[in-house]
Protein backbone atom coordinates (compact mmCIF):
# COMPACT_ATOMS: atom_id res chain seq x y z
CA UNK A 1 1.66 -6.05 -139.83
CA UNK A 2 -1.98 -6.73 -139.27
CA UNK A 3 -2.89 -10.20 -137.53
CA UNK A 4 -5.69 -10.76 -140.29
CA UNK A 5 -3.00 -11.03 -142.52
CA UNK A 6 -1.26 -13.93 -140.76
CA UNK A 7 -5.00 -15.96 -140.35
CA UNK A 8 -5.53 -14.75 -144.21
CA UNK A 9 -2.55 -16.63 -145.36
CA UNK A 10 -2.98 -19.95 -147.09
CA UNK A 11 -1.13 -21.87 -150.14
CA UNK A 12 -2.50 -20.94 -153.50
CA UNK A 13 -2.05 -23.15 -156.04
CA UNK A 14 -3.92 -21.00 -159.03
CA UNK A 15 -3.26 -17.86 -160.44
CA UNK A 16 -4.81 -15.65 -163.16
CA UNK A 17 -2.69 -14.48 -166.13
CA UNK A 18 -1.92 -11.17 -165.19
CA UNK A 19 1.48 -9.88 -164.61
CA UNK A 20 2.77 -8.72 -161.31
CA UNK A 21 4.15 -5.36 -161.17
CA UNK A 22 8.20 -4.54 -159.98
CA UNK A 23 6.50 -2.80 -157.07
CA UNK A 24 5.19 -5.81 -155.53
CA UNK A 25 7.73 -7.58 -156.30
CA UNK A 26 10.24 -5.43 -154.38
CA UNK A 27 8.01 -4.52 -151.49
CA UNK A 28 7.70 -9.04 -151.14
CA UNK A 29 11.54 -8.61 -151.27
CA UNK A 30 11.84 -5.70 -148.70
CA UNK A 31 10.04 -7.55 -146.42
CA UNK A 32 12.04 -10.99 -147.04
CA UNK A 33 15.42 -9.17 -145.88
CA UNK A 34 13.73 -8.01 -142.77
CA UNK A 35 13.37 -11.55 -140.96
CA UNK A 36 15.88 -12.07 -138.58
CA UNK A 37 19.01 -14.27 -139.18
CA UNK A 38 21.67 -16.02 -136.40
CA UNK A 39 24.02 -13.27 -136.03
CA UNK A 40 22.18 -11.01 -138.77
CA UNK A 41 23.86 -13.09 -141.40
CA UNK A 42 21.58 -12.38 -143.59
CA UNK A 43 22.25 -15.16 -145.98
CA UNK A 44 19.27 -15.28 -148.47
CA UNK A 45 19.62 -14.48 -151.99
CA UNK A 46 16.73 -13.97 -154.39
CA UNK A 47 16.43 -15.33 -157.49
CA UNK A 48 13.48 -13.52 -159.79
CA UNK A 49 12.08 -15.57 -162.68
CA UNK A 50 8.96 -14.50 -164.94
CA UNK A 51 9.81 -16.18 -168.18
CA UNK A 52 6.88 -18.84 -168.87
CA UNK A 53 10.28 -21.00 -170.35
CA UNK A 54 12.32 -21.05 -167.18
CA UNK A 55 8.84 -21.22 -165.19
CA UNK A 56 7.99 -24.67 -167.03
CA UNK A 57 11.47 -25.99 -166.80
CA UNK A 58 10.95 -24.83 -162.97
CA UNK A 59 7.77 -26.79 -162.85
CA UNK A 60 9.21 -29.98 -163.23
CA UNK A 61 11.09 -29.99 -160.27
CA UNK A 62 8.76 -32.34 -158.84
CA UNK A 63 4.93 -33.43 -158.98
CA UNK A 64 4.17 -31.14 -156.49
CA UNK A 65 5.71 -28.26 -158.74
CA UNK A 66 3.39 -28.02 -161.69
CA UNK A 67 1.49 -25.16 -160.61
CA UNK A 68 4.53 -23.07 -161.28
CA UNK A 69 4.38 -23.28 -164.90
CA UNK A 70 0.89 -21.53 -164.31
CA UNK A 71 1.91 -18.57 -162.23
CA UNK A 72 3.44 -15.23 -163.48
CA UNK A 73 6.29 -15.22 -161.01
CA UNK A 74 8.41 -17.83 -159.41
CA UNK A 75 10.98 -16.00 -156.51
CA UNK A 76 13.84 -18.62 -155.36
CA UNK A 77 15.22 -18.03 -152.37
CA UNK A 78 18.64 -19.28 -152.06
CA UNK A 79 21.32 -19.79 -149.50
CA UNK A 80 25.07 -18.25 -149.84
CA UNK A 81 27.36 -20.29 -148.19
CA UNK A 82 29.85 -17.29 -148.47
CA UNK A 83 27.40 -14.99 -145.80
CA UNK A 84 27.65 -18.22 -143.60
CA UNK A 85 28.82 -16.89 -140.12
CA UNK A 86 26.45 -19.69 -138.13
CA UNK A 87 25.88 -22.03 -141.13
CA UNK A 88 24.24 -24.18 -138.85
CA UNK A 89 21.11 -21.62 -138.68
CA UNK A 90 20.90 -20.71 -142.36
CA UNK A 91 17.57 -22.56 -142.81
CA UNK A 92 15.75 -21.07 -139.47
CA UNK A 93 17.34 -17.87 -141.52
CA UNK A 94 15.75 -18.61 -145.02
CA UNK A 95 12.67 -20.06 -143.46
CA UNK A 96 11.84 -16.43 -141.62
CA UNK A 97 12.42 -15.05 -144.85
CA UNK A 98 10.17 -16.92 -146.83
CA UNK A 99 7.63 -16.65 -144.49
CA UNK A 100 7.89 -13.08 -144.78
CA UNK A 101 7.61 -12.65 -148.51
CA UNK A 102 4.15 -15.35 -148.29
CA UNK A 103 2.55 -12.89 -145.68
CA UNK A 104 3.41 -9.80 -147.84
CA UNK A 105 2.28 -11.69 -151.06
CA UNK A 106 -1.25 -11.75 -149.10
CA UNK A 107 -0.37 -8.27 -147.68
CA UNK A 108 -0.30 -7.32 -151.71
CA UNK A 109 -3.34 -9.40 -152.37
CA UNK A 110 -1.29 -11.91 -153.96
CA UNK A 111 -1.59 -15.66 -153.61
CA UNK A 112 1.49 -17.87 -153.08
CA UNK A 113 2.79 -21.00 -152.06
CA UNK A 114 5.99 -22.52 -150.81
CA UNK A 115 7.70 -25.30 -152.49
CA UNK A 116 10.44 -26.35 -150.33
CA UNK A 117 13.55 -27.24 -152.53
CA UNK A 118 16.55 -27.95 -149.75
CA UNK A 119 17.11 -30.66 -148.61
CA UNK A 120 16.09 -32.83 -151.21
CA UNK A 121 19.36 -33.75 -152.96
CA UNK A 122 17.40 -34.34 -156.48
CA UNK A 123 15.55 -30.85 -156.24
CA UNK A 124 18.72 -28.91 -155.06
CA UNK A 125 20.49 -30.19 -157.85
CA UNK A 126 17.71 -29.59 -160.91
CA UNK A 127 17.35 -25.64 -159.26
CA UNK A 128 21.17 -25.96 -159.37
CA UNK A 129 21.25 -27.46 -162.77
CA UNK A 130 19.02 -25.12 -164.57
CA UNK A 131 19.99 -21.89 -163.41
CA UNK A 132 23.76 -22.71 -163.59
CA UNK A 133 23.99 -21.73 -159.83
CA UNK A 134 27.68 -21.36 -158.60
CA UNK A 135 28.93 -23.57 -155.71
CA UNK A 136 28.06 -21.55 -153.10
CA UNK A 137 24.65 -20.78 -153.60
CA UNK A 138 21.88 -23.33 -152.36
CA UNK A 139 18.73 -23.60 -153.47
CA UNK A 140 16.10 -23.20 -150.55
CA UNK A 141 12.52 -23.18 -151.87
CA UNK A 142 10.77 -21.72 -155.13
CA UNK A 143 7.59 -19.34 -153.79
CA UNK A 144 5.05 -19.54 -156.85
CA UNK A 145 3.46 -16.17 -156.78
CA UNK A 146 0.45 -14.89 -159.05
CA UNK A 147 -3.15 -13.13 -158.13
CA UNK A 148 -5.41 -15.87 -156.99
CA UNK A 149 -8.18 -17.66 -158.92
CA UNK A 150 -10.47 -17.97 -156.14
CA UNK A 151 -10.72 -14.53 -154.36
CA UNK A 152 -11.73 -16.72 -151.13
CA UNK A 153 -8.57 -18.46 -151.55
CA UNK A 154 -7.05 -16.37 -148.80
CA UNK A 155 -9.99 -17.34 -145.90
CA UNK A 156 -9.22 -17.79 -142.34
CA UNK A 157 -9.31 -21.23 -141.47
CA UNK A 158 -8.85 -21.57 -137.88
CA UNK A 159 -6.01 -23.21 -136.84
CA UNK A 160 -5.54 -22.77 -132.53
CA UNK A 161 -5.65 -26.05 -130.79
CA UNK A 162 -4.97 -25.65 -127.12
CA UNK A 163 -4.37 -29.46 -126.65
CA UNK A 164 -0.61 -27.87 -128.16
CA UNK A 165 0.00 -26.07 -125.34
CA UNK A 166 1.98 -26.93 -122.40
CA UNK A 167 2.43 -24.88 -119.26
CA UNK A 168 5.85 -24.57 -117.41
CA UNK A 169 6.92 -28.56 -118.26
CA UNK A 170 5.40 -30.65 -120.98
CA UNK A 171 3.38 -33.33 -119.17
């Protein structure tokens, strides 16, 4: 992967109406399943919705989940308990995931952003609730995923501060 593409990616929040193709959406998979996982447990699932019903019912998750009713794609990325080997690492696991699928979204000239789902009790239970999840699954975050509104909307923005940075012990 190109660095530009990691300075390129930002949230974005609005999308034009225009379908994404299954090519895109498998190649934002593909690269999902390649982050690494605590003992390659590998326990993300995806969850693919495109229905404008399911993405409005998705939207009202919370107030900061509107924009999904607005984009042609919603991917949640969800947890199984069953592929749990070190369940104490499952959200490092589903985090490197995620981040993959945003930096291929921008790879595809896609915009996306994360809304995070787990841990909040009230959000894993409406993702739960609506798409009559079993037991085992958890819901991790919804990525809202469309072509952006504002072509600048992937800019670098500059984000190195060296004050961060700590050599060999931290004061």
């Amino acid at each position: 992967m190109r660095l530009d593409v990691i300075f390129k990616r930002r949230s974005v929040r609005a999308y034009l109406d225009k379908k994404i193709g299954d090519l895109k959406i498998e190649k934002m998979l593909r690269a999902a399943m390649q982050a690494p996982s605590a003992v390659n447990q590998q326990p993300w699932e995806f969850l693919i919705v495109q229905s404008k019903d399911m993405l409005k019912m998705i939207s009202e998750m919370s107030p900061y989940s509107k924009i999904v009713s607005e984009a042609p794609l919603a991917i949640i990325a969800l947890g199984n308990k069953d592929k749990m080997i070190a369940p104490d690492f499952w959200q490092q696991d589903l985090s490197a995931s995620v981040e993959n699928l945003l930096l291929e979204a921008v790879e595809l000239n896609l915009g996306a952003v994360w809304l995070g789902v787990f841990p909040l009790a009230d959000r894993v239970d409406y993702i739960t609730q609506i798409f009559d999840l079993p037991q085992n699954i958890i819901p991790f975050a919804v990525i809202s995923i469309g072509y952006p509104k504002n072509l600048d909307s992937n800019g670098f923005v500059d984000r190195y501060d060296s004050s961060k940075i700590k050599y060999e012990k931290y004061l």
